[in-house]
C-alpha atoms as a PDB file:
ATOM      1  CA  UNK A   1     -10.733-104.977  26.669  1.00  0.00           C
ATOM      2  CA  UNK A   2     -11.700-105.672  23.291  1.00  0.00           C
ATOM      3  CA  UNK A   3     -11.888-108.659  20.792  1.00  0.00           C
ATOM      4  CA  UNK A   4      -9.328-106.191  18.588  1.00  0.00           C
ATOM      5  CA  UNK A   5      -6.139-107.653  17.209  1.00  0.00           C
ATOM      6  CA  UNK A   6      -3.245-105.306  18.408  1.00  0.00           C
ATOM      7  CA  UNK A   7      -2.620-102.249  16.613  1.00  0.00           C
ATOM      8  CA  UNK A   8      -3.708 -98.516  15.953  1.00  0.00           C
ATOM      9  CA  UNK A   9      -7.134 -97.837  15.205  1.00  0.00           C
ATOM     10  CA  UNK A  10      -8.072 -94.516  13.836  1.00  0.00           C
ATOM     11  CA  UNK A  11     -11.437 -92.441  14.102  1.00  0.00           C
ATOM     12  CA  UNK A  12     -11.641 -89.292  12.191  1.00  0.00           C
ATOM     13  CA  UNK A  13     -14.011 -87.063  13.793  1.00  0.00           C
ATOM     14  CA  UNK A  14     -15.477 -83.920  11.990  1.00  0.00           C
ATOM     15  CA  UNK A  15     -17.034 -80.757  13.624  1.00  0.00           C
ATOM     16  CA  UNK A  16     -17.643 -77.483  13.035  1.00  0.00           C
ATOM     17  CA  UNK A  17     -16.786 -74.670  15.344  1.00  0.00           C
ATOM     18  CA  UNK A  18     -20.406 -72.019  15.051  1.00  0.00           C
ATOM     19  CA  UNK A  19     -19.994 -68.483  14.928  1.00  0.00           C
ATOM     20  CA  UNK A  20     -20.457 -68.407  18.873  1.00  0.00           C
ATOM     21  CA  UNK A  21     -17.271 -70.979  19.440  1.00  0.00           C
ATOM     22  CA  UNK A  22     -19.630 -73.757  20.294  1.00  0.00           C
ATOM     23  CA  UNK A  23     -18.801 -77.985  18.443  1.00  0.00           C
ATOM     24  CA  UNK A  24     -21.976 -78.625  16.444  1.00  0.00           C
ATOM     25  CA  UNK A  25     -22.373 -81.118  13.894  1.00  0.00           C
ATOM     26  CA  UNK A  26     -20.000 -84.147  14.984  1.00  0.00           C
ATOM     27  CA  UNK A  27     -19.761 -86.745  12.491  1.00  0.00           C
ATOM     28  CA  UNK A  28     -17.361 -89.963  12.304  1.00  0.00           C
ATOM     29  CA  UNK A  29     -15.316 -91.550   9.956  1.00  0.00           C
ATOM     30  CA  UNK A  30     -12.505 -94.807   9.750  1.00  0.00           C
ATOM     31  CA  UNK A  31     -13.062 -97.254  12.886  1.00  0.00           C
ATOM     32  CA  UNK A  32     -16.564 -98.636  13.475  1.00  0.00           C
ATOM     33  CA  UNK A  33     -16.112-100.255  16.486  1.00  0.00           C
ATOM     34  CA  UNK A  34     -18.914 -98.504  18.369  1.00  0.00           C
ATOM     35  CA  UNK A  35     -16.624 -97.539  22.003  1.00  0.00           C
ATOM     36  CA  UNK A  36     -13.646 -95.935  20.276  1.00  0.00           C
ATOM     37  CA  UNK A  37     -16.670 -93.723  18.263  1.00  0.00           C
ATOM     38  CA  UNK A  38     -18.457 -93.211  21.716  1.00  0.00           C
ATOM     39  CA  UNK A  39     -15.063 -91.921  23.225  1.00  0.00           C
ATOM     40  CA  UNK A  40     -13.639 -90.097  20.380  1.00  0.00           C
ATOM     41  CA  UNK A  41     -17.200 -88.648  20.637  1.00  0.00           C
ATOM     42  CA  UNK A  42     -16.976 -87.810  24.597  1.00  0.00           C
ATOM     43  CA  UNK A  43     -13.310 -86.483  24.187  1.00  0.00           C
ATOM     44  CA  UNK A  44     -14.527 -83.510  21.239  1.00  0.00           C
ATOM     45  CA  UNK A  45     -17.572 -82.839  22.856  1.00  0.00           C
ATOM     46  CA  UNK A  46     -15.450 -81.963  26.333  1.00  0.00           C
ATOM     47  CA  UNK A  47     -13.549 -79.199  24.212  1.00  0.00           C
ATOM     48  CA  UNK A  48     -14.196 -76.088  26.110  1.00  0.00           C
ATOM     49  CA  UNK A  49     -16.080 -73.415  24.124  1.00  0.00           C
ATOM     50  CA  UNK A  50     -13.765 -71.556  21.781  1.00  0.00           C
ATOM     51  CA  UNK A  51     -13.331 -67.674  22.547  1.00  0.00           C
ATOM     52  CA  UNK A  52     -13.798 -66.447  19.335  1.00  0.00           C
ATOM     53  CA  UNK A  53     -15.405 -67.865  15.764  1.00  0.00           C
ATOM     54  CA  UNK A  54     -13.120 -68.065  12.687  1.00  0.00           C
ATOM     55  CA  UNK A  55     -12.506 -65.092  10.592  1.00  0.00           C
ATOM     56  CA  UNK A  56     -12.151 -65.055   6.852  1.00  0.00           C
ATOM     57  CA  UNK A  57     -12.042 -61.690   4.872  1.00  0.00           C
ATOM     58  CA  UNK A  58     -12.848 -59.924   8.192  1.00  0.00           C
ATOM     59  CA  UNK A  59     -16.364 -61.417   8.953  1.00  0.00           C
ATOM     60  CA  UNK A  60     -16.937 -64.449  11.473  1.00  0.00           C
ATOM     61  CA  UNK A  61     -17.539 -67.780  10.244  1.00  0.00           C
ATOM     62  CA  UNK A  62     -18.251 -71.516  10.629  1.00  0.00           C
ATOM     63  CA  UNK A  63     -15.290 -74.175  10.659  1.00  0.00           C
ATOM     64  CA  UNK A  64     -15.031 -77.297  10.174  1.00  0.00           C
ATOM     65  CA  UNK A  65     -12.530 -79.405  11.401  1.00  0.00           C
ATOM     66  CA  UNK A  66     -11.230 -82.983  11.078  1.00  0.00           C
ATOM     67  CA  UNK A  67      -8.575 -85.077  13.818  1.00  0.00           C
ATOM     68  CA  UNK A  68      -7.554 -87.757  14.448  1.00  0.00           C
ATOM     69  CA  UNK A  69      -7.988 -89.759  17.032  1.00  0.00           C
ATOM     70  CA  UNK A  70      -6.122 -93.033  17.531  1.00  0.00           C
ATOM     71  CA  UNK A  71      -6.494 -95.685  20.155  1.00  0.00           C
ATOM     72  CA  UNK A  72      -3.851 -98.386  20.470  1.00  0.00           C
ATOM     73  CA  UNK A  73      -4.495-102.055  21.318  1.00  0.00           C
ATOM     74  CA  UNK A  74      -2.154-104.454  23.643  1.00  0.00           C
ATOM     75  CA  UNK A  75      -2.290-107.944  24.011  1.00  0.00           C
ATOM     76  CA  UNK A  76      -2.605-107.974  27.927  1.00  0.00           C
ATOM     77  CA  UNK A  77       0.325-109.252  29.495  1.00  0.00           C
ATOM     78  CA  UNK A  78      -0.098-111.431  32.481  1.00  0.00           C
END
């Protein structure tokens, strides 16, 4: 339940995969409203540990990446 008039609402989240596959640096962007940034927060950090680090020219590196994530908001309908 929020005080949110019905629509999407977008948080960009930004992280960077380390050379050992595990999300550091988690940063925020878009929506404010502080529990759709707590849960698109929870939902990257439960990512499972990536296998293997990026590769560019042959050697392992960082990688940053950006989503989405979008939470929809209903009227609730009696």
């Amino acid at each position: 339940k929020t005080n949110l008039p019905e629509g999407q609402y977008n948080v960009y989240v930004s992280f960077v995969i380390d050379l050992k596959g595990h999300i550091t640096d988690i940063k925020t962007k878009g929506n404010d409203y502080e529990p759709f940034v707590t849960e698109a927060t929870r939902l990257i950090r439960a990512i499972p540990k990536y296998s293997a680090p990026g590769i560019q020219r042959g050697k392992q590196v960082k990688v940053r990446f950006t989503l989405p994530i979008g939470f929809i908001v209903e009227t609730e309908k009696n």
